[in-house]
Protein backbone atom coordinates (compact mmCIF):
# COMPACT_ATOMS: atom_id res chain seq x y z
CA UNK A 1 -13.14 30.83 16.50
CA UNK A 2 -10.34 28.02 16.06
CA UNK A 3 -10.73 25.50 19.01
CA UNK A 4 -7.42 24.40 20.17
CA UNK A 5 -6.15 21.49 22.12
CA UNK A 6 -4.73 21.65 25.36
CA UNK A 7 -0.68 21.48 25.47
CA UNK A 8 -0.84 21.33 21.78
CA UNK A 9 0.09 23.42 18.80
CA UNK A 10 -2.49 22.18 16.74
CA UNK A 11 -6.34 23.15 16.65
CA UNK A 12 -8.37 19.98 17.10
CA UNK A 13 -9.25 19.51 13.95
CA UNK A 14 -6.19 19.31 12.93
CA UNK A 15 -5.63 16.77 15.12
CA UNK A 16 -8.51 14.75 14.37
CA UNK A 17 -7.29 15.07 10.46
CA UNK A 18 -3.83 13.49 11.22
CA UNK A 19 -5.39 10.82 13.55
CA UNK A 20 -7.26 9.85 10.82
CA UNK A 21 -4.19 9.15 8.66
CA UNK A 22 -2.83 6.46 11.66
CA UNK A 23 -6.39 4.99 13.34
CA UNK A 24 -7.73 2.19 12.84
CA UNK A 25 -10.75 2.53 10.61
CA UNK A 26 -12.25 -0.14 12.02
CA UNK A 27 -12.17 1.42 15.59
CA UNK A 28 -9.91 4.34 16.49
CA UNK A 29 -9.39 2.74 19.67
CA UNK A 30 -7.64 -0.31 18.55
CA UNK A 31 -3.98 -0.22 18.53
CA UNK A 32 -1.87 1.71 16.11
CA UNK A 33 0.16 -0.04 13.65
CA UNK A 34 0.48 1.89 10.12
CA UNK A 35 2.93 3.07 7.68
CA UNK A 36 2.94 7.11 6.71
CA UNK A 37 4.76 9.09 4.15
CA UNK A 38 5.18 12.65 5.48
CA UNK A 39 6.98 15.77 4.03
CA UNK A 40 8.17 17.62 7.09
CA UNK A 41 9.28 16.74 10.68
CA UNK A 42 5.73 19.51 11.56
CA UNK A 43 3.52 16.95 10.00
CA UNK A 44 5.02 14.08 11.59
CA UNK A 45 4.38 16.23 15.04
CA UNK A 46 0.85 17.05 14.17
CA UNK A 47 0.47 13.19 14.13
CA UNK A 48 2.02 12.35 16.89
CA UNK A 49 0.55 14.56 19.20
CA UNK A 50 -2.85 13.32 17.52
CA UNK A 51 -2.15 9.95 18.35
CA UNK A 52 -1.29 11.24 22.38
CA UNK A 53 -4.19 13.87 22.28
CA UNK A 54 -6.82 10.95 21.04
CA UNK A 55 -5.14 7.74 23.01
CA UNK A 56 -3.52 9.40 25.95
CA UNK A 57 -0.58 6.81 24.72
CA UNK A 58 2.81 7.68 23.58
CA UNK A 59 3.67 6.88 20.03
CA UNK A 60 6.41 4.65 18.69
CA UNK A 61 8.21 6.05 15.33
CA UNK A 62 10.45 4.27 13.61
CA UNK A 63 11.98 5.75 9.84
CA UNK A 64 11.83 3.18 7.25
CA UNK A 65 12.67 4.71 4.26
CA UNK A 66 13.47 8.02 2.28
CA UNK A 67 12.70 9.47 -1.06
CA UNK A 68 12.71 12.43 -2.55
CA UNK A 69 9.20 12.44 -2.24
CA UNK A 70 9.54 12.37 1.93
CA UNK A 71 10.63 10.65 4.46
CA UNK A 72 8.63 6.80 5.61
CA UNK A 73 7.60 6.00 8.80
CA UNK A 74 6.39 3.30 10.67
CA UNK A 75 3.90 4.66 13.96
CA UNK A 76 2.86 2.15 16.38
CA UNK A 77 0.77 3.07 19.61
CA UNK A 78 -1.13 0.53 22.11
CA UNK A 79 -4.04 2.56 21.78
CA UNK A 80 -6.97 4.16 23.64
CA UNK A 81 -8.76 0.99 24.14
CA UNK A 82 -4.96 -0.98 26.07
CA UNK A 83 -3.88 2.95 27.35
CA UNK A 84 -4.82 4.33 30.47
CA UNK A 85 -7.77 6.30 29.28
CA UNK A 86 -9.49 3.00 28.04
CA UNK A 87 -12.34 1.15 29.52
C-alpha cells in the first residue's frame, strides 16, 4: 500500500526524497537556504510541498538561471525549528 500525505499529491516518500534534496543535512529543521536544478515545474512541486509537508512553512522560490539542462532555483524556507510547528 502507497502511504500518502494529507492535501498532497505525493506519497510520503516521495516527499521525504525531495526534502532531502533542500534540508539541511546537518538538521532538517534548520532553515532552508539551497540551490536546485530541476527538470519540470512537477518536480519543483514535489519539493515544495515537501518543504510545507515537513516544516509547516511556506517556501520562497526564486529562478536563477536556465539551461538546457533545466531550469535553477534558489528555495529558501525559515524552517521547522523558526515555523509554527517548532519547539
Amino acid at each position: 500500500m502507497t502511504q500518502t500525505a494529507t492535501k498532497t499529491r505525493f506519497s510520503v516518500t516521495e516527499l521525504n526524497e525531495a526534502f532531502k534534496r533542500v534540508q539541511d543535512p546537518r538538521d532538517w529543521r534548520n532553515p532552508i537556504n539551497t540551490i536546485v536544478r530541476v527538470d519540470s515545474r512537477p518536480e519543483l512541486d514535489e519539493i515544495i510541498e515537501a518543504i510545507e509537508f515537513f516544516t509547516a512553512t511556506e517556501a520562497t522560490v526564486k529562478q536563477i538561471g536556465r539551461t538546457s539542462f533545466g531550469r535553477t532555483f534558489r528555495i529558501t524556507s525559515v524552517g521547522y525549528r523558526l515555523g509554527p510547528a517548532g519547539p
